[in-house]
PDB file of N, CA and C in Angstrom:
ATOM      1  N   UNK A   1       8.457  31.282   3.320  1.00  0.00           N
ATOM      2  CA  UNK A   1       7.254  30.825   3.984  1.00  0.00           C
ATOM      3  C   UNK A   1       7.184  29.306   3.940  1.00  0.00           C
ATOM      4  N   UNK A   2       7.119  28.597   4.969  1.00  0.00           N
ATOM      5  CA  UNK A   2       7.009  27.084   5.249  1.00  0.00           C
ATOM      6  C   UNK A   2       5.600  26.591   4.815  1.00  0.00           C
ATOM      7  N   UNK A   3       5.191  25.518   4.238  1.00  0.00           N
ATOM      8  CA  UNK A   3       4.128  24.868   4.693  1.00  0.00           C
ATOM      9  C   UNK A   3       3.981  24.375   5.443  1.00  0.00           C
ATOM     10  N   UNK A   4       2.813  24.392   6.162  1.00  0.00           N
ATOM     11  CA  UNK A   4       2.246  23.778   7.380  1.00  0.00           C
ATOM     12  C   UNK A   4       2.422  22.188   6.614  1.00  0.00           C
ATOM     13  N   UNK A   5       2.298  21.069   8.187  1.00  0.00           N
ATOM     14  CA  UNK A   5       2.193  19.856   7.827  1.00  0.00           C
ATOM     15  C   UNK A   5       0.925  19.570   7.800  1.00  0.00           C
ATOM     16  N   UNK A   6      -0.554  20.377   7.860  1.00  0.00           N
ATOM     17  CA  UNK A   6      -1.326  19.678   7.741  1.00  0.00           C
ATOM     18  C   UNK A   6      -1.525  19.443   6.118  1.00  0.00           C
ATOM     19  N   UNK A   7      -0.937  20.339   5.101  1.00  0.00           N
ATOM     20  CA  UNK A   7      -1.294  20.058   3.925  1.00  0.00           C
ATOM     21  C   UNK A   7      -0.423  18.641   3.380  1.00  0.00           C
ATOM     22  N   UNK A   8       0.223  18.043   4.132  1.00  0.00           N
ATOM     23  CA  UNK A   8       0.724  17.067   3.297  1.00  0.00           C
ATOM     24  C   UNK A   8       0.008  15.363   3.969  1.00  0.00           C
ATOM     25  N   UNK A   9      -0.417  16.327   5.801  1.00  0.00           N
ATOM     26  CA  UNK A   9      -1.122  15.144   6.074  1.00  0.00           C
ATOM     27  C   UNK A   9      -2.754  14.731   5.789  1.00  0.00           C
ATOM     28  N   UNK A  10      -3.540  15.547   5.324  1.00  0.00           N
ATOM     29  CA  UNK A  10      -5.025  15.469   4.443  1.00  0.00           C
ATOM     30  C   UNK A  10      -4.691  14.453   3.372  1.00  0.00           C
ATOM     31  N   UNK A  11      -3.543  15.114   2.578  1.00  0.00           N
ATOM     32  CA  UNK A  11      -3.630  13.921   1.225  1.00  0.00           C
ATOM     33  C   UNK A  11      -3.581  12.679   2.069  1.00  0.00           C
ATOM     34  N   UNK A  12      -2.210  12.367   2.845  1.00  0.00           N
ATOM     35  CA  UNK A  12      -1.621  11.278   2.736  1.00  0.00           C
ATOM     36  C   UNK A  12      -3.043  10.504   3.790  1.00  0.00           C
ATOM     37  N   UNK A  13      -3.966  10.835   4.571  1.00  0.00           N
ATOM     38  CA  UNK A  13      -5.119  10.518   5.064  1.00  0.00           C
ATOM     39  C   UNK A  13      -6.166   9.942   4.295  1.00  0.00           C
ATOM     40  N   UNK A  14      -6.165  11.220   2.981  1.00  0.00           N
ATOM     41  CA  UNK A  14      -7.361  10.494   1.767  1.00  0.00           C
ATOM     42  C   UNK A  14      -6.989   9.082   1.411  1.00  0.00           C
ATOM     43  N   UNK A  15      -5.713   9.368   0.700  1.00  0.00           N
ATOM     44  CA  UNK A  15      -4.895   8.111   0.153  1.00  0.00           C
ATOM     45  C   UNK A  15      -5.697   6.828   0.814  1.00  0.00           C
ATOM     46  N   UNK A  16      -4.943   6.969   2.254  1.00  0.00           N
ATOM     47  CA  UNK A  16      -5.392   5.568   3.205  1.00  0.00           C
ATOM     48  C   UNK A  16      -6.390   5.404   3.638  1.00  0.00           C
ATOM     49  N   UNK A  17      -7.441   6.276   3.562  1.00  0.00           N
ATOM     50  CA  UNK A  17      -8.816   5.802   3.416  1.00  0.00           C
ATOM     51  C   UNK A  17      -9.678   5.562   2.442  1.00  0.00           C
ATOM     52  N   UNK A  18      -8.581   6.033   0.821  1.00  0.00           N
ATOM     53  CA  UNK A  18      -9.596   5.646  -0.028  1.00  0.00           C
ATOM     54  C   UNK A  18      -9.029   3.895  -0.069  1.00  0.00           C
ATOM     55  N   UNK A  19      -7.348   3.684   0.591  1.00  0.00           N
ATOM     56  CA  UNK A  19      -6.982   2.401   0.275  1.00  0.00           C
ATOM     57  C   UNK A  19      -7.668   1.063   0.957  1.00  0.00           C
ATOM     58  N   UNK A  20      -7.894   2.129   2.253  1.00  0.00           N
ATOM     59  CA  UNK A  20      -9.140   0.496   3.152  1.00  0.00           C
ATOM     60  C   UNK A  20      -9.776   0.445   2.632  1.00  0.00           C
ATOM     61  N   UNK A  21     -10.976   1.516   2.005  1.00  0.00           N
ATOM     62  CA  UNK A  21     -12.176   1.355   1.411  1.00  0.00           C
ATOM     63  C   UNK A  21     -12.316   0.506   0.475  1.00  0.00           C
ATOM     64  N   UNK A  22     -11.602   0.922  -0.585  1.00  0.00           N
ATOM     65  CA  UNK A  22     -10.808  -0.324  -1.843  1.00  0.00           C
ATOM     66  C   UNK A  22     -10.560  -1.559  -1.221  1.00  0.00           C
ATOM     67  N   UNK A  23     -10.283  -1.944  -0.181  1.00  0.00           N
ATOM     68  CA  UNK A  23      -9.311  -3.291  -0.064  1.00  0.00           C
ATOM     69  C   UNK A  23     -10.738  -3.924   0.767  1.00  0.00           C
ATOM     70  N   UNK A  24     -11.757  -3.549   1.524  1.00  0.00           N
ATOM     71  CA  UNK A  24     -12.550  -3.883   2.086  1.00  0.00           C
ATOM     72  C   UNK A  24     -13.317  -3.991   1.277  1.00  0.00           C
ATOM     73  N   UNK A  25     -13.989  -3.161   0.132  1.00  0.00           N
ATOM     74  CA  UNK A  25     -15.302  -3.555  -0.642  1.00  0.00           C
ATOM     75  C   UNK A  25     -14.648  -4.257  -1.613  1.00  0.00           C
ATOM     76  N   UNK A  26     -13.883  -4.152  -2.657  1.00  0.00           N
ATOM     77  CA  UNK A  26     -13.339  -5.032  -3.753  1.00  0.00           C
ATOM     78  C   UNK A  26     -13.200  -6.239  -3.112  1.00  0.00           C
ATOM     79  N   UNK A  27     -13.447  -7.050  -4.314  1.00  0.00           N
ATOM     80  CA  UNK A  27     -13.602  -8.562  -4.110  1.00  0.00           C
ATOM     81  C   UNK A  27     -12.697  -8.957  -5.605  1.00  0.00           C
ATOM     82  N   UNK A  28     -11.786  -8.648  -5.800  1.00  0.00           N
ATOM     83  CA  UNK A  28     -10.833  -8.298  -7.264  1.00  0.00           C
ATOM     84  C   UNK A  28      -9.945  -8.887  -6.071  1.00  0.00           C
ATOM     85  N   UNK A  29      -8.832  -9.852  -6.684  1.00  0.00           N
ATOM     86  CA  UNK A  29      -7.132  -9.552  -5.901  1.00  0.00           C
ATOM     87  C   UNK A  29      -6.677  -8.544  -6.333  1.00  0.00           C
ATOM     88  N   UNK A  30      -6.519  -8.245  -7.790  1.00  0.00           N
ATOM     89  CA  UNK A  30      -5.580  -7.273  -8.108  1.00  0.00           C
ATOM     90  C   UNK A  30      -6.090  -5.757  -7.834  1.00  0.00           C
ATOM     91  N   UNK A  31      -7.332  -5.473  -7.511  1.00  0.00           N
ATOM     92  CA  UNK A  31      -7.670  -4.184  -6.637  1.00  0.00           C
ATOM     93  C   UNK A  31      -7.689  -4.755  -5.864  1.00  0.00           C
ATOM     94  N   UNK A  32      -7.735  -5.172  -4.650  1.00  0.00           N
ATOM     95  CA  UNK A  32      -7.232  -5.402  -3.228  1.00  0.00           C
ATOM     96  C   UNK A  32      -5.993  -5.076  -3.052  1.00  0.00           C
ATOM     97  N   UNK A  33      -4.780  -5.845  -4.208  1.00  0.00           N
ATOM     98  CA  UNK A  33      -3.558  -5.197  -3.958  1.00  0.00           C
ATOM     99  C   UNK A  33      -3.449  -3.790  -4.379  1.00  0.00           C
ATOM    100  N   UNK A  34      -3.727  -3.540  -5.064  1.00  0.00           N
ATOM    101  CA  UNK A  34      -3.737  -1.668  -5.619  1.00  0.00           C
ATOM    102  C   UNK A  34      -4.296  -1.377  -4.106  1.00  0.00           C
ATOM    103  N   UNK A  35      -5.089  -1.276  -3.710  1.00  0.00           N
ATOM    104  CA  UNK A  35      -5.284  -0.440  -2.592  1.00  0.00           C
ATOM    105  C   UNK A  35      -4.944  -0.670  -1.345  1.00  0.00           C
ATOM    106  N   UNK A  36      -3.769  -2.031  -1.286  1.00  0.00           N
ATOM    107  CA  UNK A  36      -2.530  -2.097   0.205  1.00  0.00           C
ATOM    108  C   UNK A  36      -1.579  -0.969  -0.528  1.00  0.00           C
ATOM    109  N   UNK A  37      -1.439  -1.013  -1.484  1.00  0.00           N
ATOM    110  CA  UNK A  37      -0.431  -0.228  -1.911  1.00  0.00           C
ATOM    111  C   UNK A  37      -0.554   0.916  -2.040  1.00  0.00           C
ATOM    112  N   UNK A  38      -1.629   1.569  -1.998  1.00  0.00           N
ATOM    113  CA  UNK A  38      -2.087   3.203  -1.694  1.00  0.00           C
ATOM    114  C   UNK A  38      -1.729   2.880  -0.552  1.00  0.00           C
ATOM    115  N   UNK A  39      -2.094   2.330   0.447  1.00  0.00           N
ATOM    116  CA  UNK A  39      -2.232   2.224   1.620  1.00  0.00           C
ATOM    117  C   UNK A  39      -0.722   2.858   2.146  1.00  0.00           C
ATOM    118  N   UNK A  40      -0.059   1.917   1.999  1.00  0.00           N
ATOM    119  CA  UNK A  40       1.761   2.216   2.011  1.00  0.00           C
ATOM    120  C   UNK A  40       1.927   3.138   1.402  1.00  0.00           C
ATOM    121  N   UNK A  41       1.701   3.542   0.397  1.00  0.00           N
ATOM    122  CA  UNK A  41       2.115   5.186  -0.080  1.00  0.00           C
ATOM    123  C   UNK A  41       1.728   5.995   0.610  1.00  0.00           C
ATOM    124  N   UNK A  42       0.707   6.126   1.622  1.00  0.00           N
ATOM    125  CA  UNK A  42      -0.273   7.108   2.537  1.00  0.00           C
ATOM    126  C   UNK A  42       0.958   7.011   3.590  1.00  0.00           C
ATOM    127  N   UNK A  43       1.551   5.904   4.163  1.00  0.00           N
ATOM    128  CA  UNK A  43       2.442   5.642   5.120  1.00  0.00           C
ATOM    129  C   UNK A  43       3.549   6.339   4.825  1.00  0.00           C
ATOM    130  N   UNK A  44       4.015   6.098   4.089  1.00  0.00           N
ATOM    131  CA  UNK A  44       5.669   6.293   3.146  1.00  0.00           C
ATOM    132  C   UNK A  44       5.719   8.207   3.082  1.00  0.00           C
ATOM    133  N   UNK A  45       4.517   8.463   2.646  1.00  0.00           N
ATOM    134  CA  UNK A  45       4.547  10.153   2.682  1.00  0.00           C
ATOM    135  C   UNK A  45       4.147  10.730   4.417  1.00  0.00           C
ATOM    136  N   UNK A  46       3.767  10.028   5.459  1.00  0.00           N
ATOM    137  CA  UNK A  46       3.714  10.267   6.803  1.00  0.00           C
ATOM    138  C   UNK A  46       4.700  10.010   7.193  1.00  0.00           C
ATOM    139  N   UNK A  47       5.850   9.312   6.852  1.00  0.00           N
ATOM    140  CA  UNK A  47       7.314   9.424   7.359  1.00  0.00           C
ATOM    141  C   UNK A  47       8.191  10.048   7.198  1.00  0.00           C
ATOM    142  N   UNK A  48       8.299  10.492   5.394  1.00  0.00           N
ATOM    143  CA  UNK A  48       8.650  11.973   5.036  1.00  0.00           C
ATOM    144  C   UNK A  48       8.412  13.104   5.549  1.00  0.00           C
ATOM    145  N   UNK A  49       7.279  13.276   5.495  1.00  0.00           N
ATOM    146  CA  UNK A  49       6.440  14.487   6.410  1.00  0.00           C
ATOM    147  C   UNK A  49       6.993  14.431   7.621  1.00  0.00           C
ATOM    148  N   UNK A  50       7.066  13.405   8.786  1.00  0.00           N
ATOM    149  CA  UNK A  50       7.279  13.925   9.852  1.00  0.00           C
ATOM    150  C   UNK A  50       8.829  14.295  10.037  1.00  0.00           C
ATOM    151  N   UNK A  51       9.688  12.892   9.475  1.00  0.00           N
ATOM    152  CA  UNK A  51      11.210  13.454   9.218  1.00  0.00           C
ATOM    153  C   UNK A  51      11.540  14.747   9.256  1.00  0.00           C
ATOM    154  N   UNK A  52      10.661  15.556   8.386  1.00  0.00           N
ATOM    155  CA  UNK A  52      10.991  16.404   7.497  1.00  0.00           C
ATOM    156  C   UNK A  52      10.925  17.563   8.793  1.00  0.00           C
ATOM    157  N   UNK A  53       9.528  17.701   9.113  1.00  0.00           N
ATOM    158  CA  UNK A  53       9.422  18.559  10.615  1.00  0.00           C
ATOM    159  C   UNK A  53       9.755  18.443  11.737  1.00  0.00           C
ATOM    160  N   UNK A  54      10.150  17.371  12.368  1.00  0.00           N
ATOM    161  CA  UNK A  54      10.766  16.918  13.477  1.00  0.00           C
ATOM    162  C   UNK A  54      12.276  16.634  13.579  1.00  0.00           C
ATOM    163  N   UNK A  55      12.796  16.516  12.186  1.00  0.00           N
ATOM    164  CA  UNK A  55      14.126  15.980  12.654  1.00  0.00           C
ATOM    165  C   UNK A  55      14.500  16.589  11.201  1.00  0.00           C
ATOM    166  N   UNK A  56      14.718  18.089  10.708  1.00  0.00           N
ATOM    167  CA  UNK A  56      14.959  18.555   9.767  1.00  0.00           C
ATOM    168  C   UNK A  56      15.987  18.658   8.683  1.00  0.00           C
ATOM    169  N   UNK A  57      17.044  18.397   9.843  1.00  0.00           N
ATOM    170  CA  UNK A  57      18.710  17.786   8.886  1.00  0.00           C
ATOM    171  C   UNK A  57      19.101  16.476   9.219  1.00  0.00           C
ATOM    172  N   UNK A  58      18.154  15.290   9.630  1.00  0.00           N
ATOM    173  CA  UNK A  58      18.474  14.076   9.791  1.00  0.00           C
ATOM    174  C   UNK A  58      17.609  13.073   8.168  1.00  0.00           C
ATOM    175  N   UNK A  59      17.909  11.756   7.785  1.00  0.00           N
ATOM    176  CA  UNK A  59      17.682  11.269   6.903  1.00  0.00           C
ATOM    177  C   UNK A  59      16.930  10.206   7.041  1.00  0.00           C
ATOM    178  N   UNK A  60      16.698   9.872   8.355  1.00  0.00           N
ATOM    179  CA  UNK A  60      16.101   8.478   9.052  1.00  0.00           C
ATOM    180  C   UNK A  60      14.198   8.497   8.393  1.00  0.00           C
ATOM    181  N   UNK A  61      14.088   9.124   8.175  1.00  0.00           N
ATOM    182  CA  UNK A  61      12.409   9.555   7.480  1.00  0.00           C
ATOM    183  C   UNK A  61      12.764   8.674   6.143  1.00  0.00           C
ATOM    184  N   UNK A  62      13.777   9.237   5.352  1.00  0.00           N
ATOM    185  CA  UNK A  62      13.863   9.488   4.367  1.00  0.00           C
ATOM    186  C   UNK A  62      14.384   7.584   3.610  1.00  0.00           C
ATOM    187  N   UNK A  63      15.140   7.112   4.159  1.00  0.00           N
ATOM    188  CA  UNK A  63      15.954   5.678   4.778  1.00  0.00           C
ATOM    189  C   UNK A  63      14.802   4.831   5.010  1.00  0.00           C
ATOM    190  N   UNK A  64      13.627   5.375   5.510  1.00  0.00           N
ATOM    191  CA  UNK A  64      12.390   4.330   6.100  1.00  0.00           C
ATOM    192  C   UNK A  64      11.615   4.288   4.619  1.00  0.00           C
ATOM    193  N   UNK A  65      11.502   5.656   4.237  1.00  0.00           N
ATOM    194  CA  UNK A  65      10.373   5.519   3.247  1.00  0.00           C
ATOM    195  C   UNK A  65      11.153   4.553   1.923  1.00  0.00           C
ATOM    196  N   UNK A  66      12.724   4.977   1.587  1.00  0.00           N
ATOM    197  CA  UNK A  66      13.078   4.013   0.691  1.00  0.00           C
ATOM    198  C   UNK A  66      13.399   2.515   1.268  1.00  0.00           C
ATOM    199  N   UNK A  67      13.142   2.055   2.541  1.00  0.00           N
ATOM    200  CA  UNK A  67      13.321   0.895   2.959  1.00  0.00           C
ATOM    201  C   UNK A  67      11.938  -0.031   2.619  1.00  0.00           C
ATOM    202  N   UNK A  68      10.857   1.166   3.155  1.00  0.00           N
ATOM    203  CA  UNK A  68       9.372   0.167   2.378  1.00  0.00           C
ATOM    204  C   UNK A  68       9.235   0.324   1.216  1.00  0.00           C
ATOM    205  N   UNK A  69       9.159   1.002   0.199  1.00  0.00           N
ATOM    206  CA  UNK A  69       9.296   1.359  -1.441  1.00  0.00           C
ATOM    207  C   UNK A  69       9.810  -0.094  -1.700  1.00  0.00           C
ATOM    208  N   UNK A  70      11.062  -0.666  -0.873  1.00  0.00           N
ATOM    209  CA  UNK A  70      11.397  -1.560  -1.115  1.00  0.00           C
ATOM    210  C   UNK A  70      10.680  -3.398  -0.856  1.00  0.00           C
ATOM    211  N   UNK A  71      10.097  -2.939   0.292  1.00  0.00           N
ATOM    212  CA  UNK A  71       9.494  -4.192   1.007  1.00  0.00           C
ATOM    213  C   UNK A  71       7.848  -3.615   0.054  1.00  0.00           C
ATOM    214  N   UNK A  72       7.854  -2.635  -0.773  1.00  0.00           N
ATOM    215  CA  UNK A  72       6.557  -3.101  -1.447  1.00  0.00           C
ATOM    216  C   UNK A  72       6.536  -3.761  -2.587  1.00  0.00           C
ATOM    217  N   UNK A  73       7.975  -2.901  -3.057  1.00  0.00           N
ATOM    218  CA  UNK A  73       7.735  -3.809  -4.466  1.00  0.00           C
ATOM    219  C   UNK A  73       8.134  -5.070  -4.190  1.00  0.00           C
ATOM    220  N   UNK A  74       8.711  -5.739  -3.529  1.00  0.00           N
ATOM    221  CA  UNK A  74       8.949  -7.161  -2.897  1.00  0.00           C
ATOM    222  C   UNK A  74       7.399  -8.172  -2.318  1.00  0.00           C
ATOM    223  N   UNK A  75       6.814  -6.934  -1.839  1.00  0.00           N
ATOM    224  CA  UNK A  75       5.647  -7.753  -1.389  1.00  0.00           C
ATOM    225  C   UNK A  75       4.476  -7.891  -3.010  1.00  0.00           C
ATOM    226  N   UNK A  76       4.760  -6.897  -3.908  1.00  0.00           N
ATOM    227  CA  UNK A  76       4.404  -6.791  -5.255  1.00  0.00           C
ATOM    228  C   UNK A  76       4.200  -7.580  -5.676  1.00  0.00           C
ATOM    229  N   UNK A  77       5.403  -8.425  -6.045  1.00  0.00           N
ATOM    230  CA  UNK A  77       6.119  -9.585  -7.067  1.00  0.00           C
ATOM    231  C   UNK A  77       5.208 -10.356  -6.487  1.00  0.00           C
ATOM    232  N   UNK A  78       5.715 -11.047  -4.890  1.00  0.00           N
ATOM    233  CA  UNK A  78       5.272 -12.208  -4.335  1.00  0.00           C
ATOM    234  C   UNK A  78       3.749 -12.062  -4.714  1.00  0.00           C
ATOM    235  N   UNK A  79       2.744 -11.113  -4.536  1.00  0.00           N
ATOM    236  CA  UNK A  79       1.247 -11.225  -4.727  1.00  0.00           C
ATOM    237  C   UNK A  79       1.320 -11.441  -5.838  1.00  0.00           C
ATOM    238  N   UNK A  80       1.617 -11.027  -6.724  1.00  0.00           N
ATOM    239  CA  UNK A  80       1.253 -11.017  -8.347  1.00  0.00           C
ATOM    240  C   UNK A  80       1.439 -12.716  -8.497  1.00  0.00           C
ATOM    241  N   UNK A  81       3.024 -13.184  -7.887  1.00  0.00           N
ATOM    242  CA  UNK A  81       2.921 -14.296  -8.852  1.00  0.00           C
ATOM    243  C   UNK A  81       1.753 -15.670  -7.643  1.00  0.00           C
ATOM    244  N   UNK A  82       1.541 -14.818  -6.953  1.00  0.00           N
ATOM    245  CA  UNK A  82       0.525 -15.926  -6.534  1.00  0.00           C
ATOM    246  C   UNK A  82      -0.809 -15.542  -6.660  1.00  0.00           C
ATOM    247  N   UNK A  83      -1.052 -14.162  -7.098  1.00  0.00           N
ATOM    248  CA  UNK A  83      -2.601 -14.249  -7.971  1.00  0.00           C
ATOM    249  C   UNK A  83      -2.615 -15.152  -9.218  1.00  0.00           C
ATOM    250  N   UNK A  84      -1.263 -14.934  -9.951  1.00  0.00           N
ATOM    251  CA  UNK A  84      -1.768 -15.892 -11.090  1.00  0.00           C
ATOM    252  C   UNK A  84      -1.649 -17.276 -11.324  1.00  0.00           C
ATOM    253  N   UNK A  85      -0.855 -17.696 -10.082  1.00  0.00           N
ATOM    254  CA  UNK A  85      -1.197 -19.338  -9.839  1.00  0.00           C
ATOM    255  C   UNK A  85      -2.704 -19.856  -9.430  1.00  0.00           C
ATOM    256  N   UNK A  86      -3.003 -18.788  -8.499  1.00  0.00           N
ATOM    257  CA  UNK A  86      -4.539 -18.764  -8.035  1.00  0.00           C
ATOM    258  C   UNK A  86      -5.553 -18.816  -9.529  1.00  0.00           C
ATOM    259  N   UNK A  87      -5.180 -17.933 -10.072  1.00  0.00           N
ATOM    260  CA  UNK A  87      -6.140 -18.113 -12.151  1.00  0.00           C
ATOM    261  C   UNK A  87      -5.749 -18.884 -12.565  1.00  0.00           C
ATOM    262  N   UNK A  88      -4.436 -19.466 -12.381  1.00  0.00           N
ATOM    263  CA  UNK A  88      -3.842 -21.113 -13.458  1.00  0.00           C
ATOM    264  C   UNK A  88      -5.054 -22.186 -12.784  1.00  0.00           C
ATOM    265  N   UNK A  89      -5.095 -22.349 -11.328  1.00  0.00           N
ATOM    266  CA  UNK A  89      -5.696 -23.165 -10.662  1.00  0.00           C
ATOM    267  C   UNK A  89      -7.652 -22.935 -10.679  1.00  0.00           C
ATOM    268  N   UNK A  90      -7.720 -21.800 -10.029  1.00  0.00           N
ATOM    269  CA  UNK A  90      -9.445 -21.475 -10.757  1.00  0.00           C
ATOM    270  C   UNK A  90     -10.057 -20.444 -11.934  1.00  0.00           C
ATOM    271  N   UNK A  91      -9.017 -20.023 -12.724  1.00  0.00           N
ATOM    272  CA  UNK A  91      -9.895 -19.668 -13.803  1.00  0.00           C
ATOM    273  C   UNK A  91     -10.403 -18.355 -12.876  1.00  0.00           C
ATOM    274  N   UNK A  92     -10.299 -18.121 -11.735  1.00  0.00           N
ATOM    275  CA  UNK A  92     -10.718 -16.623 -11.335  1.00  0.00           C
ATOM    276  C   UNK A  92     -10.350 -16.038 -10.347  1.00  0.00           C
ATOM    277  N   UNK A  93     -10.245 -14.818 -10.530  1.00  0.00           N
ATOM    278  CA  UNK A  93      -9.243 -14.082  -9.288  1.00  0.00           C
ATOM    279  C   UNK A  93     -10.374 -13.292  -8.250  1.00  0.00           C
ATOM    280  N   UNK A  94     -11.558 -13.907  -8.316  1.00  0.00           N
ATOM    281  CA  UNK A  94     -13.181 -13.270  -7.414  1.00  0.00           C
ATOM    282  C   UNK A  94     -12.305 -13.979  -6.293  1.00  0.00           C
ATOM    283  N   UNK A  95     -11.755 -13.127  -4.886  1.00  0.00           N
ATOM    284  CA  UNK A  95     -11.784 -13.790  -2.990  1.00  0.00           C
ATOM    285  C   UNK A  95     -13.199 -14.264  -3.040  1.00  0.00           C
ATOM    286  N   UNK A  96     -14.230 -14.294  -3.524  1.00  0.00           N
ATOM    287  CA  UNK A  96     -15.643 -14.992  -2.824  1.00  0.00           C
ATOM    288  C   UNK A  96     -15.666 -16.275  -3.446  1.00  0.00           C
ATOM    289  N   UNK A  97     -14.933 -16.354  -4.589  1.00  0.00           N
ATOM    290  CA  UNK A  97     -15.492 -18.023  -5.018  1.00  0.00           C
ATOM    291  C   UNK A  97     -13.894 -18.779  -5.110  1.00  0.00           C
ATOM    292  N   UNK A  98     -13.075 -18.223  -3.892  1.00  0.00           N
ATOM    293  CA  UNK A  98     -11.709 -19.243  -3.922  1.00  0.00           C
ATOM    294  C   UNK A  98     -12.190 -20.472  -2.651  1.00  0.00           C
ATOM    295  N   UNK A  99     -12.910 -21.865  -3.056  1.00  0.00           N
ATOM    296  CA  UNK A  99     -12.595 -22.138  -2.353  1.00  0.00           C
ATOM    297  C   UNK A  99     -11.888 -23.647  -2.699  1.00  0.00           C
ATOM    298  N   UNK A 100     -11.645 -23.421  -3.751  1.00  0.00           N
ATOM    299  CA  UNK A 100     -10.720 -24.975  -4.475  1.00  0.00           C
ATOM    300  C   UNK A 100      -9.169 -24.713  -4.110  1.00  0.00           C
ATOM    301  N   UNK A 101      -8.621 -23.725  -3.665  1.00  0.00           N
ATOM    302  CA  UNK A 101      -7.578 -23.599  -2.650  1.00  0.00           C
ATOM    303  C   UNK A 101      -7.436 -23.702  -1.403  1.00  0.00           C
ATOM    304  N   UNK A 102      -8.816 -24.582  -1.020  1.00  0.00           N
ATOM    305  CA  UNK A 102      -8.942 -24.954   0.744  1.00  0.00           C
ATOM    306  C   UNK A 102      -8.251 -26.827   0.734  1.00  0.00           C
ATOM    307  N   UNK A 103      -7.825 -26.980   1.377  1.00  0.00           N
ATOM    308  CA  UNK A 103      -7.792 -28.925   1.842  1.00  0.00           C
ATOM    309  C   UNK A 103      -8.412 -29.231   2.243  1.00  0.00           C
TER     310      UNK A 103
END
């Protein structure tokens, strides 16, 4: 007995709407980034998923999702080490009170 794809596409839906929600109300960098990164995990399991049903003995699903896994933890690093230049420079990682990083 197969599972249907809607059970894998509900989660991967919650995921990315709990990740806008997060990234729109938080005023945190480091929850803002936690929830791009749900965000991409919501993505990453919609490419599996469809791979998986549409193109059943091909790997190209599978190739995408470890290609962003990759461009996240890459995009990871780069945020991290420029949240904490952003705290070397103001003492706080609040988006509402950065504005000593303007010219």
């Amino acid at each position: 007995m197969e599972i249907s794809i809607i059970w894998y596409l509900v989660p991967a839906l919650v995921m990315f709407c709990c990740g806008v929600y997060g990234f729109i109300t938080r005023k945190n960098m480091i929850a803002m980034l936690i929830s791009l990164e749900l965000m991409l995990n919501a993505v990453d399991i919609n490419f599996v998923v469809f791979n998986r049903y549409l193109f059943p003995h091909q790997l190209e699903g599978m190739f995408f999702t470890l290609f962003a896994i990759a461009i996240a933890a890459a995009e990871t690093a780069v945020a991290i080490a420029i949240i904490i230049n952003v705290f070397r420079a103001a003492k706080n990682i609040d988006v509402t009170d950065l504005t000593k990083m303007k010219f």
